[in-house]
C-alpha atoms as a PDB file:
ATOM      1  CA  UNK A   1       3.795  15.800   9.983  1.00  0.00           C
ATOM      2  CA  UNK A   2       0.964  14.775  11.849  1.00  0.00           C
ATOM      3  CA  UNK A   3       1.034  12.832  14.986  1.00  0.00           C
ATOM      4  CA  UNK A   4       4.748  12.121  13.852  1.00  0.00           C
ATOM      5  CA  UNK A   5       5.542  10.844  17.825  1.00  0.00           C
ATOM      6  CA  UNK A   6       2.696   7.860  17.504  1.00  0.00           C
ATOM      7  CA  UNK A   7       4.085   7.016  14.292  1.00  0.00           C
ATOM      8  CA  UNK A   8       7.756   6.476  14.838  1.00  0.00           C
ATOM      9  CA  UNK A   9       9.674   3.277  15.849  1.00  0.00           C
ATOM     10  CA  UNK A  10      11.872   0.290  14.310  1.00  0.00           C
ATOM     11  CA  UNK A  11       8.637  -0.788  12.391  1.00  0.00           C
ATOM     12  CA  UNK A  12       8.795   2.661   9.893  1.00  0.00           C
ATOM     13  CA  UNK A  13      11.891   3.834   7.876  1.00  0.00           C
ATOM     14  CA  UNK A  14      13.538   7.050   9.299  1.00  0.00           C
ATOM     15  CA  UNK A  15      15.009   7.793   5.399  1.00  0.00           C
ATOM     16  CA  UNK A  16      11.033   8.033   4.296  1.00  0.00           C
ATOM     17  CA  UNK A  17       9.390   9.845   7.513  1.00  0.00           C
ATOM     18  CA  UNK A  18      12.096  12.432   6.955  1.00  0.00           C
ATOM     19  CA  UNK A  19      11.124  12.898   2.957  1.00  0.00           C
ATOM     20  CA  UNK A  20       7.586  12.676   3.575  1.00  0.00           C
ATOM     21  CA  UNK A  21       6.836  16.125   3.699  1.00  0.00           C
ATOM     22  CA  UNK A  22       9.150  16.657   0.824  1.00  0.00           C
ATOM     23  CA  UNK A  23       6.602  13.854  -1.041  1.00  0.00           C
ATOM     24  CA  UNK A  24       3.340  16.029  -0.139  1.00  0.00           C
ATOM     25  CA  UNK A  25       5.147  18.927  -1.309  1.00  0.00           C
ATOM     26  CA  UNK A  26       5.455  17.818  -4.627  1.00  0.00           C
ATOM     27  CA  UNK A  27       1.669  15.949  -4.745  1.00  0.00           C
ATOM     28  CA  UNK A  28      -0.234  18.570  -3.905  1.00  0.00           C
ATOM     29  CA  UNK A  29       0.054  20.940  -6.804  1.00  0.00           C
ATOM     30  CA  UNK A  30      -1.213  18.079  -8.970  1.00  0.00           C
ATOM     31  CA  UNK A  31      -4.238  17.959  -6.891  1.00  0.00           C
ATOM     32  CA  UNK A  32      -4.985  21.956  -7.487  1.00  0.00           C
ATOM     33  CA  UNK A  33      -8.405  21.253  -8.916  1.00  0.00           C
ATOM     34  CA  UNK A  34      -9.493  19.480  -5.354  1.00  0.00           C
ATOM     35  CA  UNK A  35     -10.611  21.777  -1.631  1.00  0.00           C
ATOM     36  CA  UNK A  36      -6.897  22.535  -0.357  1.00  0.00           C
ATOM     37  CA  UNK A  37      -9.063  22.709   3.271  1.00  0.00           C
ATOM     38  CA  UNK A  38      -8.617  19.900   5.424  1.00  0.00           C
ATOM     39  CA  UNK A  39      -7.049  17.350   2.759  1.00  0.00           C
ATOM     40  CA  UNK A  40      -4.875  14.314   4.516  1.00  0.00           C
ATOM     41  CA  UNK A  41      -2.517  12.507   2.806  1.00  0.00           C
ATOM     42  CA  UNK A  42      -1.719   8.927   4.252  1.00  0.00           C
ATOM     43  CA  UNK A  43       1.296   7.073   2.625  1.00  0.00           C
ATOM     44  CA  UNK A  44       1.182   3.100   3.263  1.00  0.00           C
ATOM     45  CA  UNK A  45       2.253   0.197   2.132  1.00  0.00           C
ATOM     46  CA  UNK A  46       5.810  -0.943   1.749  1.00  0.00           C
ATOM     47  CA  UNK A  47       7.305   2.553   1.657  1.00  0.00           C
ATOM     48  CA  UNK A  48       6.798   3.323   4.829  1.00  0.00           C
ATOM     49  CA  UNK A  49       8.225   0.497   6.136  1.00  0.00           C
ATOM     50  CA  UNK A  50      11.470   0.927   3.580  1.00  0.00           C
ATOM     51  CA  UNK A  51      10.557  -2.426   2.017  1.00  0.00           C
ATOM     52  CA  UNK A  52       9.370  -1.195  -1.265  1.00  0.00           C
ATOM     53  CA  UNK A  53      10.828  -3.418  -3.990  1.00  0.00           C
ATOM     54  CA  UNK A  54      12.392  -2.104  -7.284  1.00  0.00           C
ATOM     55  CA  UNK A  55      10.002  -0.663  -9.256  1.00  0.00           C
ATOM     56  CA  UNK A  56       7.415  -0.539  -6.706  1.00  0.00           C
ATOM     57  CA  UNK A  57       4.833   2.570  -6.430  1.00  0.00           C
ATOM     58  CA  UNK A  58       4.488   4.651  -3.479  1.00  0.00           C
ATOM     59  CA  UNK A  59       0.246   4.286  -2.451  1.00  0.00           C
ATOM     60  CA  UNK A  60      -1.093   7.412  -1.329  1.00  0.00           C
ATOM     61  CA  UNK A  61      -4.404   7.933  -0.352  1.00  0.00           C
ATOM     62  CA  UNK A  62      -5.803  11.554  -0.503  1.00  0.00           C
ATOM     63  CA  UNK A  63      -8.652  12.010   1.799  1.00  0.00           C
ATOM     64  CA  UNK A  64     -11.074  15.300   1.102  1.00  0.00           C
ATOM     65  CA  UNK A  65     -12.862  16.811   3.586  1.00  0.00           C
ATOM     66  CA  UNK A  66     -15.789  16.803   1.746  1.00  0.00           C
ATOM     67  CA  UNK A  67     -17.559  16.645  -1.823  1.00  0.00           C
ATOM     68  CA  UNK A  68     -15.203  17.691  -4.062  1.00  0.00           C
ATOM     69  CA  UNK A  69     -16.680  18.451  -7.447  1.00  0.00           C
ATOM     70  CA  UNK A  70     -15.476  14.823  -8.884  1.00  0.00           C
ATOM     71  CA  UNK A  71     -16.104  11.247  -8.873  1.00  0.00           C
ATOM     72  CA  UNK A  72     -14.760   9.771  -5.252  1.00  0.00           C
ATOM     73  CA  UNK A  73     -13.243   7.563  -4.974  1.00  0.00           C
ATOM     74  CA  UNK A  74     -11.098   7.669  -8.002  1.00  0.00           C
ATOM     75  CA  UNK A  75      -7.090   6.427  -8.552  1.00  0.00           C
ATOM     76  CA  UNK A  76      -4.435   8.561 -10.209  1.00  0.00           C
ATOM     77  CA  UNK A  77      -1.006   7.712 -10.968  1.00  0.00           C
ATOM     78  CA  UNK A  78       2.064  10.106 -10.967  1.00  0.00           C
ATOM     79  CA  UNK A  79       5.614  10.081 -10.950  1.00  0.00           C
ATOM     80  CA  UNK A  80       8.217  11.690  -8.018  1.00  0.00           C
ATOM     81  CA  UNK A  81      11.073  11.997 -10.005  1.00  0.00           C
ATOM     82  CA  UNK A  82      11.499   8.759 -11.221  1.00  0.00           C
ATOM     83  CA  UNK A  83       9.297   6.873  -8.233  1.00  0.00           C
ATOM     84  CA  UNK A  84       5.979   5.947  -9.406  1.00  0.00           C
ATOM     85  CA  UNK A  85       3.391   7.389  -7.561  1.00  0.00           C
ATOM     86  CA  UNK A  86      -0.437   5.688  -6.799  1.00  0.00           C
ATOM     87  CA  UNK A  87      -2.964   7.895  -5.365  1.00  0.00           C
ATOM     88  CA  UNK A  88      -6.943   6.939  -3.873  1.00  0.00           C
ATOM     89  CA  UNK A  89      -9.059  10.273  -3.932  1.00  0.00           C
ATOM     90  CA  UNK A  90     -11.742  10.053  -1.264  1.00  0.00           C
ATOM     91  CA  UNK A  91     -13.149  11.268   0.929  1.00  0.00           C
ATOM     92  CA  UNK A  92     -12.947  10.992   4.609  1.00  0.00           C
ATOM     93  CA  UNK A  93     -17.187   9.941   4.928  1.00  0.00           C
ATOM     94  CA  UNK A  94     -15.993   7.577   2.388  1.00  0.00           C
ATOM     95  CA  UNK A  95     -12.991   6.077   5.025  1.00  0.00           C
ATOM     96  CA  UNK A  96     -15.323   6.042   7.644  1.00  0.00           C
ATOM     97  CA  UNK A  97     -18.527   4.127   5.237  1.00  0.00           C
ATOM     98  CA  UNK A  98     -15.469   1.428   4.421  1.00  0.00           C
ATOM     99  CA  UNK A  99     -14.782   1.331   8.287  1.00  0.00           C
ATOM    100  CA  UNK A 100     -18.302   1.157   9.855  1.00  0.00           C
ATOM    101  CA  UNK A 101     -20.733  -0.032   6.972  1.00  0.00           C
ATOM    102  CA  UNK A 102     -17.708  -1.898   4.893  1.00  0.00           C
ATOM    103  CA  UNK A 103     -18.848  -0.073   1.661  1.00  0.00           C
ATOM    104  CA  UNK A 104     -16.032  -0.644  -0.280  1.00  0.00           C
ATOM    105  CA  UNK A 105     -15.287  -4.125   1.158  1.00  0.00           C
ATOM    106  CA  UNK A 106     -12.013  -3.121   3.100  1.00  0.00           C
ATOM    107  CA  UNK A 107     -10.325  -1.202  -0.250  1.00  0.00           C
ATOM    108  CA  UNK A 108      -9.613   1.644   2.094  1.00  0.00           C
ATOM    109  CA  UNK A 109      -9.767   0.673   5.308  1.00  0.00           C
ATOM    110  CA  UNK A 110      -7.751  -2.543   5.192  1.00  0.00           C
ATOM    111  CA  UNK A 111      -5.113  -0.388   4.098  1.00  0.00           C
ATOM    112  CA  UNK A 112      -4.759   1.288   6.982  1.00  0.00           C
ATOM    113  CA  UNK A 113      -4.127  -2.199   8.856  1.00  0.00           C
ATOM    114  CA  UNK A 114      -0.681  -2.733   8.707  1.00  0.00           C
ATOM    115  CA  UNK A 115       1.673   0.963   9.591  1.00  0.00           C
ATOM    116  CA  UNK A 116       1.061   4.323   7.603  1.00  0.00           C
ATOM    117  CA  UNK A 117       2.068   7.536   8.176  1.00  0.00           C
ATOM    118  CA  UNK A 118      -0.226  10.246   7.884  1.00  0.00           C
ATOM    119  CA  UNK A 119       0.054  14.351   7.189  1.00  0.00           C
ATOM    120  CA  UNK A 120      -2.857  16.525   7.121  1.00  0.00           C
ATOM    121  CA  UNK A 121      -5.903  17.591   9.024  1.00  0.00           C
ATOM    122  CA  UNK A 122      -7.091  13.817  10.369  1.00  0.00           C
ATOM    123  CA  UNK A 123      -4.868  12.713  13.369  1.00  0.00           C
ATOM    124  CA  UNK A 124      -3.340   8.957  12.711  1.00  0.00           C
ATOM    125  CA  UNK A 125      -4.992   7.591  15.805  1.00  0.00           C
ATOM    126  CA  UNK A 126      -8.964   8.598  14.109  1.00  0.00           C
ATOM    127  CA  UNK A 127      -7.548   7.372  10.782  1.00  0.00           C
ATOM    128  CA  UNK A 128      -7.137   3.879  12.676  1.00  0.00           C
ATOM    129  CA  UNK A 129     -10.313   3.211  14.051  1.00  0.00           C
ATOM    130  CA  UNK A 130     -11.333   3.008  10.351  1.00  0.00           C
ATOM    131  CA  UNK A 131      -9.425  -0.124  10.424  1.00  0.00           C
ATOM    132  CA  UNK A 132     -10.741  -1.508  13.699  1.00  0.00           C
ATOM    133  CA  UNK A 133     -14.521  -0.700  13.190  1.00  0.00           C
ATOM    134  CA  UNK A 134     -14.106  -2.724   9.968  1.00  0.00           C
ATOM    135  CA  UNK A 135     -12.117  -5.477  11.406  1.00  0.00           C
ATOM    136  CA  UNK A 136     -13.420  -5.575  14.926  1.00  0.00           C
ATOM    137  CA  UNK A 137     -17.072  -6.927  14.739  1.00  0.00           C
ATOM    138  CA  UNK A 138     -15.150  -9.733  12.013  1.00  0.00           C
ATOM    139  CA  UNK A 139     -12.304 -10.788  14.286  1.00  0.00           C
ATOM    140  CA  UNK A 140     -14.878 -11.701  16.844  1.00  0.00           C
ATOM    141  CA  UNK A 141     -16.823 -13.494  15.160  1.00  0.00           C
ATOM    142  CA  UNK A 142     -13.914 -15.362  14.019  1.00  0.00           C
ATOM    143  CA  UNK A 143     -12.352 -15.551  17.510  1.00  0.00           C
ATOM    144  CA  UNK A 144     -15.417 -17.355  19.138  1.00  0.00           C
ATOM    145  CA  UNK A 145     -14.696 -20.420  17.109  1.00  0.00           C
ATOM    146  CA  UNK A 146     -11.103 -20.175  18.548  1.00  0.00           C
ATOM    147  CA  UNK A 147      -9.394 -20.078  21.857  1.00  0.00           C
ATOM    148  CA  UNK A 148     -12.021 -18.524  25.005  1.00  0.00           C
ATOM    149  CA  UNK A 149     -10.584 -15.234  26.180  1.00  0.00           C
ATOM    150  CA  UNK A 150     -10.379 -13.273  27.472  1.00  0.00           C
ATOM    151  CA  UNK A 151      -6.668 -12.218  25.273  1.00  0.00           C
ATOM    152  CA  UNK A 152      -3.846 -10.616  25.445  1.00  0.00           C
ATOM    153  CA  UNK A 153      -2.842  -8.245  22.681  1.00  0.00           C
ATOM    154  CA  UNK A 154      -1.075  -9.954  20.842  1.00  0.00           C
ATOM    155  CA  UNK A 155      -3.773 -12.589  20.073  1.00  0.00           C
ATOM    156  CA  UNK A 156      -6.075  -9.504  19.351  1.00  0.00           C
ATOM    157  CA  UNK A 157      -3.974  -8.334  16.598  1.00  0.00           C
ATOM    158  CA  UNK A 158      -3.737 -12.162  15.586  1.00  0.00           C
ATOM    159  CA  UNK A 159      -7.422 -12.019  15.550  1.00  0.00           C
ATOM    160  CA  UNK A 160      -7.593  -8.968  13.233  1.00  0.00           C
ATOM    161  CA  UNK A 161      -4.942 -11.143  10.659  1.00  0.00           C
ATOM    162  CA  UNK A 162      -7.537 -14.030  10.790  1.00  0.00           C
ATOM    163  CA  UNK A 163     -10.996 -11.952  10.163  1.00  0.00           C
ATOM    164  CA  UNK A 164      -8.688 -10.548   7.227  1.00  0.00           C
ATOM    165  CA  UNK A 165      -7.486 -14.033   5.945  1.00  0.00           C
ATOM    166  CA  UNK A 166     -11.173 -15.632   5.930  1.00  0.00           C
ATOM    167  CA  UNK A 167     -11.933 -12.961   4.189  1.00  0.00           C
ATOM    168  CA  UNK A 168      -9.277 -12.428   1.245  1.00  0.00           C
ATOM    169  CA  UNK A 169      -6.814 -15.849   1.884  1.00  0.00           C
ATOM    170  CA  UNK A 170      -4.200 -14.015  -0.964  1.00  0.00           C
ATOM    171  CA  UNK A 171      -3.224 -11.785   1.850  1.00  0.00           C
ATOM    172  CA  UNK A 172      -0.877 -14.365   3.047  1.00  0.00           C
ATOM    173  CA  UNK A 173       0.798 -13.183   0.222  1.00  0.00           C
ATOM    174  CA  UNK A 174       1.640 -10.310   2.011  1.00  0.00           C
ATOM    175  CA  UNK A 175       1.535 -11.588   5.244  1.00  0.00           C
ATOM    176  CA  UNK A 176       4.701 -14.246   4.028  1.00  0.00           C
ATOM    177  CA  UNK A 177       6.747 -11.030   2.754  1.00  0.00           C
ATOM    178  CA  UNK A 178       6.778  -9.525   5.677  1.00  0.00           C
ATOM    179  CA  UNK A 179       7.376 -12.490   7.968  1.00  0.00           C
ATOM    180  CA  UNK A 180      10.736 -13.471   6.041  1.00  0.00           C
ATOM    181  CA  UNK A 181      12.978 -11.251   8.236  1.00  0.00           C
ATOM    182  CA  UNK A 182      11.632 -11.841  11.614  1.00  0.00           C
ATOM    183  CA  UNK A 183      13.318  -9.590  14.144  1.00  0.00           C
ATOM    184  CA  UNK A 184      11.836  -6.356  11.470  1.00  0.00           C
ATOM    185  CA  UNK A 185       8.798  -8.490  11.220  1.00  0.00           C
ATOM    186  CA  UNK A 186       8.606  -8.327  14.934  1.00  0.00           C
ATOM    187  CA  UNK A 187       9.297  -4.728  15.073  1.00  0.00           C
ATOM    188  CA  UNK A 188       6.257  -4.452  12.595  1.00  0.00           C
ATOM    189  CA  UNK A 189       4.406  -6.262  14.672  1.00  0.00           C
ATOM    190  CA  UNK A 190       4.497  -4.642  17.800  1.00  0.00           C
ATOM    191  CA  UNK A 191       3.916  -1.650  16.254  1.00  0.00           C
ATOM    192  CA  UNK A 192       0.919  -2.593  14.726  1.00  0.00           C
ATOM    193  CA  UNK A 193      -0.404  -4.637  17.542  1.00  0.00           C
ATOM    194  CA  UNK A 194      -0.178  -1.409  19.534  1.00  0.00           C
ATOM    195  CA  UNK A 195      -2.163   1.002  16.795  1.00  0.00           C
ATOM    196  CA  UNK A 196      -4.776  -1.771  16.627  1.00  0.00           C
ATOM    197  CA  UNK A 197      -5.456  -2.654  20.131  1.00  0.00           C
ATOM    198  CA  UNK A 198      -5.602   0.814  21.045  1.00  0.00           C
ATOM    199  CA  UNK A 199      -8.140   1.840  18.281  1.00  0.00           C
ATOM    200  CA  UNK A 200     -10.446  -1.265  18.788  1.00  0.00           C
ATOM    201  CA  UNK A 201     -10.363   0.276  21.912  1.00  0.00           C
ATOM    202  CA  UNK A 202     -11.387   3.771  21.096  1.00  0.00           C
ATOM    203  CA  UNK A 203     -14.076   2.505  18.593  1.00  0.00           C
ATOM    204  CA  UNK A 204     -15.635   0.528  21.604  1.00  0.00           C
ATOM    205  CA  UNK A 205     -15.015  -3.029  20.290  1.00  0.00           C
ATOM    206  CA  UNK A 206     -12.920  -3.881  23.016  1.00  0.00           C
ATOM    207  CA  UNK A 207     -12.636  -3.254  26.738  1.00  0.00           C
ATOM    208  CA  UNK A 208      -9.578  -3.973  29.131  1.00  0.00           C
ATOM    209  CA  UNK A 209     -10.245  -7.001  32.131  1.00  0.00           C
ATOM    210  CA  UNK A 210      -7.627  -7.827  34.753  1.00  0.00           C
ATOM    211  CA  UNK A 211      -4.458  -9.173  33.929  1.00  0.00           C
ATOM    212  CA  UNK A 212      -4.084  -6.700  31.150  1.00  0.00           C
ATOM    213  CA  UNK A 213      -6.525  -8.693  28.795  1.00  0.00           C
ATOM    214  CA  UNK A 214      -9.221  -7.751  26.767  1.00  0.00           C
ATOM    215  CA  UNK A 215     -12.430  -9.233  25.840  1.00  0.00           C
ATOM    216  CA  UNK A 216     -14.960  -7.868  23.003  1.00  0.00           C
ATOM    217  CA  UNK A 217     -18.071  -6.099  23.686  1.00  0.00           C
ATOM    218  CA  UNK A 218     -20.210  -7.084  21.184  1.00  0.00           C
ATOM    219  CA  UNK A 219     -20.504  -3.801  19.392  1.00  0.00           C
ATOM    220  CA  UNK A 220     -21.871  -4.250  16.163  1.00  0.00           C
ATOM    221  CA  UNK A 221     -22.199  -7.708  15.855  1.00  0.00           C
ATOM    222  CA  UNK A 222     -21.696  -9.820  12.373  1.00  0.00           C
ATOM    223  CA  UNK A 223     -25.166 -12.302  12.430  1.00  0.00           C
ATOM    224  CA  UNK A 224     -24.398 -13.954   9.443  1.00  0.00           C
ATOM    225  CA  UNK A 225     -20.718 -14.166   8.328  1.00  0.00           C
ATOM    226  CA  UNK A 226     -20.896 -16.078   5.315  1.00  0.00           C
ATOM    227  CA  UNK A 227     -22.965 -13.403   3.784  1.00  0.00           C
ATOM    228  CA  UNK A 228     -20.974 -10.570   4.986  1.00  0.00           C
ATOM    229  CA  UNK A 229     -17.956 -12.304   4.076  1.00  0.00           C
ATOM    230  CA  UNK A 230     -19.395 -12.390  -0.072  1.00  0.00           C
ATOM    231  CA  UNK A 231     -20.762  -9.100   0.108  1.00  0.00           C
ATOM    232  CA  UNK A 232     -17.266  -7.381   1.157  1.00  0.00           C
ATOM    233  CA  UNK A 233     -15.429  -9.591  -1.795  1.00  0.00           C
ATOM    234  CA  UNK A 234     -17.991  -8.536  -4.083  1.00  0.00           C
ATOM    235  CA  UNK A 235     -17.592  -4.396  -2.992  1.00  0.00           C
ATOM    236  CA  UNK A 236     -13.760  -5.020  -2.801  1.00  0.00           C
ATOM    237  CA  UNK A 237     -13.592  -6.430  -6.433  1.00  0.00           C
ATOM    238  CA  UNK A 238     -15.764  -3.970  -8.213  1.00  0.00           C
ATOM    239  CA  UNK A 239     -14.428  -1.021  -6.783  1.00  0.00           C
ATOM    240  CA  UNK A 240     -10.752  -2.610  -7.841  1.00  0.00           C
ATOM    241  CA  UNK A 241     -12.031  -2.684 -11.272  1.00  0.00           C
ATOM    242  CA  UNK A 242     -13.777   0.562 -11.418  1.00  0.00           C
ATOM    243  CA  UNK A 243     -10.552   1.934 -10.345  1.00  0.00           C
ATOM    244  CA  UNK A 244      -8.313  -0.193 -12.980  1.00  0.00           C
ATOM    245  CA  UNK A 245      -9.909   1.298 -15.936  1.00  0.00           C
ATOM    246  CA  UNK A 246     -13.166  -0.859 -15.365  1.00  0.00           C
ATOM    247  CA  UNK A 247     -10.822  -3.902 -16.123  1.00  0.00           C
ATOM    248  CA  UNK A 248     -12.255  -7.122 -15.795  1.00  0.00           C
ATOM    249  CA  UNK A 249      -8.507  -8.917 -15.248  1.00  0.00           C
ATOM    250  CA  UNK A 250      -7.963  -6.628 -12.085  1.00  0.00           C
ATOM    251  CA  UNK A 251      -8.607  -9.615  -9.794  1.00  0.00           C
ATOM    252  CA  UNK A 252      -6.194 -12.056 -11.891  1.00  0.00           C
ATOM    253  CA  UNK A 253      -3.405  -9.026 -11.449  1.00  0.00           C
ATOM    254  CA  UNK A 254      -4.093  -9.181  -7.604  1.00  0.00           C
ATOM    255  CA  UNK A 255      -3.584 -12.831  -7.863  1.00  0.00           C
ATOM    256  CA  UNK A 256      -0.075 -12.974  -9.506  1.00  0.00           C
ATOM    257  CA  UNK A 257       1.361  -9.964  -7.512  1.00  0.00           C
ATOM    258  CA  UNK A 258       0.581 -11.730  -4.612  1.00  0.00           C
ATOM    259  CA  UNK A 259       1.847 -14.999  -5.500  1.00  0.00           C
ATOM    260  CA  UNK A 260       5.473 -13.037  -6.985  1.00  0.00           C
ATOM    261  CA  UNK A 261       6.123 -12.510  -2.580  1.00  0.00           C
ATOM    262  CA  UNK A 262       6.112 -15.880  -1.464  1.00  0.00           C
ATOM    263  CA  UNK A 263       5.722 -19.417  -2.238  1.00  0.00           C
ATOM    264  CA  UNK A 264       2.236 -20.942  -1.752  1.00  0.00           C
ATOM    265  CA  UNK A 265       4.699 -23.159   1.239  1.00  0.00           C
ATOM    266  CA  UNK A 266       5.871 -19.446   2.900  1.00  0.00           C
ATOM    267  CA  UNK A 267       2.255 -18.326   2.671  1.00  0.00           C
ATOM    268  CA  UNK A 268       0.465 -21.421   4.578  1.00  0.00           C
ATOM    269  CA  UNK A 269       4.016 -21.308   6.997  1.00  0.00           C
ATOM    270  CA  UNK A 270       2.866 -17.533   8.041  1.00  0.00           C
ATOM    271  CA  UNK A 271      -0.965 -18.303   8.332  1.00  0.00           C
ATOM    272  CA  UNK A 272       0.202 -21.094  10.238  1.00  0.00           C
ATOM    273  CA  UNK A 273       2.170 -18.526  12.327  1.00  0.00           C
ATOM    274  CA  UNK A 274      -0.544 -16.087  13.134  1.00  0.00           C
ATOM    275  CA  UNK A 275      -2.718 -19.125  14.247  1.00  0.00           C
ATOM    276  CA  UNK A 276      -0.409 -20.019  16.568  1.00  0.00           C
ATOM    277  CA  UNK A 277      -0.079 -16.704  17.981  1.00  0.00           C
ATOM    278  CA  UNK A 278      -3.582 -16.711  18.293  1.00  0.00           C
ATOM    279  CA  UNK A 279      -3.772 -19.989  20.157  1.00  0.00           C
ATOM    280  CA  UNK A 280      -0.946 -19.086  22.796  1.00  0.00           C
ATOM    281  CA  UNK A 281      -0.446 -15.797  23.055  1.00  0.00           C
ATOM    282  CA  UNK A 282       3.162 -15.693  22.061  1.00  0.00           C
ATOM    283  CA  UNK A 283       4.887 -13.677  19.194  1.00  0.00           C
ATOM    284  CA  UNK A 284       7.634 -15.845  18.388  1.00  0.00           C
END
């Protein structure tokens, strides 16, 4: 598995890491009409991080090297024995267009913000900075209506949670489910703070000051949020739809799975939380 070390810890389910290669195993023959050369397969989600719910699908995404003779991006769904399976086709320009340019609204890259696990040609640590180039020049320009920095990590990764709230609020959603056990949703955390950090780092939206602080650089700068903020919901939704049969109730679907985690009271209690770790510093 690739880059198994920087992807183990408390945060990621030993039973799954240990299957994983048993999972790509049993993928990749469905895939035979796709280049063999250079494919990565990244498993996220709640599998991963052994909280998938009854019934739940494992997401996949299958990254190409390249052109590969079909539509891209493009969803299949499989089964694993009796485990439902949801794959993304792209490519890996396509990953790094969602990162950097934010082509697909964060469909991809967004994914690829809380842990994964990754096997395949792409190391996790590149696969990150997807993430951060997307979220980076966002965060800040959330941040400077905030607390002045410079910050700690933690407040960078609460930073990242914000850009991605003001842009889609139903991730608290999410964000709730995961906060409901809190010494695993700490484990989770640190984990994730640690990926992040160290790929807004690498991607040159971040650099270290005394103390063991960081402060942005200004790379890439968002001039006009509002806009940018519309134009990412407007590529996120319409390549959800494309890839849900061209469906125009894919948004409404989005809607009601979040809402099935948490309350609309657990959701504002863990936006609540992530502003206040954002404010002092502190992961509670």
């Amino acid at each position: 598995m690739t880059a198994a070390s920087y992807l183990t810890g408390p945060a990621l389910d030993a039973g799954f890491l240990d299957r994983l290669p048993e999972l790509v195993s049993a993928l990749s023959p469905r895939f035979a009409g796709l280049p063999e050369a250079g494919r990565t397969w990244v498993v996220h989600g709640s599998a991963p991080l052994g909280r998938a719910r009854p019934g739940s699908d494992i997401d996949v995404l299958l990254l190409l090297p390249g052109p590969a003779g079909t539509p891209t991006p493009h969803r299949r769904t499989l089964r694993w024995g009796t485990t439902g399976v949801t794959v993304h086709v792209l490519t890996s320009g396509d990953l790094s267009d969602d990162g950097a340019a934010r082509r697909f609204g964060g469909y991809f890259s967004l994914r690829l913000f809380t842990p994964f696990v990754a096997d395949g040609a792409i190391p996790a640590p590149a696969l990150a900075t997807a993430t951060a180039r997307f979220l980076g020049p966002l965060a800040r320009a959330v941040t400077v209506r905030g607390v002045p920095g410079p910050w700690n990590s933690d407040q960078m990764l609460a930073h990242g949670y914000l850009a991605l709230l003001d842009l889609y609020p139903d991730y608290a959603g999410h964000l709730a489910a995961s906060t409901a056990d809190r010494d695993r949703w700490r484990a989770l955390w640190a984990h994730q703070r640690d990926v992040y950090v160290a790929a807004l780092l690498r991607t040159g939206h971040v650099a270290p000051v005394e103390g063991g602080r960081w402060r942005y650089t200004g790379l890439s700068p968002v001039t006009d949020p509002l806009r940018e903020r519309a134009r990412c919901a407007a590529r996120f939704w319409a390549l959800g739809a494309a890839c849900h049969g061209a469906g125009a109730g894919f948004p409404d679907a989005y809607f009601r799975s979040v809402d099935e985690r948490a309350t609309r009271r657990e959701q504002a209690a863990a936006v609540f939380l992530v502003h206040d770790i954002a404010a002092s510093g502190r992961c509670p």
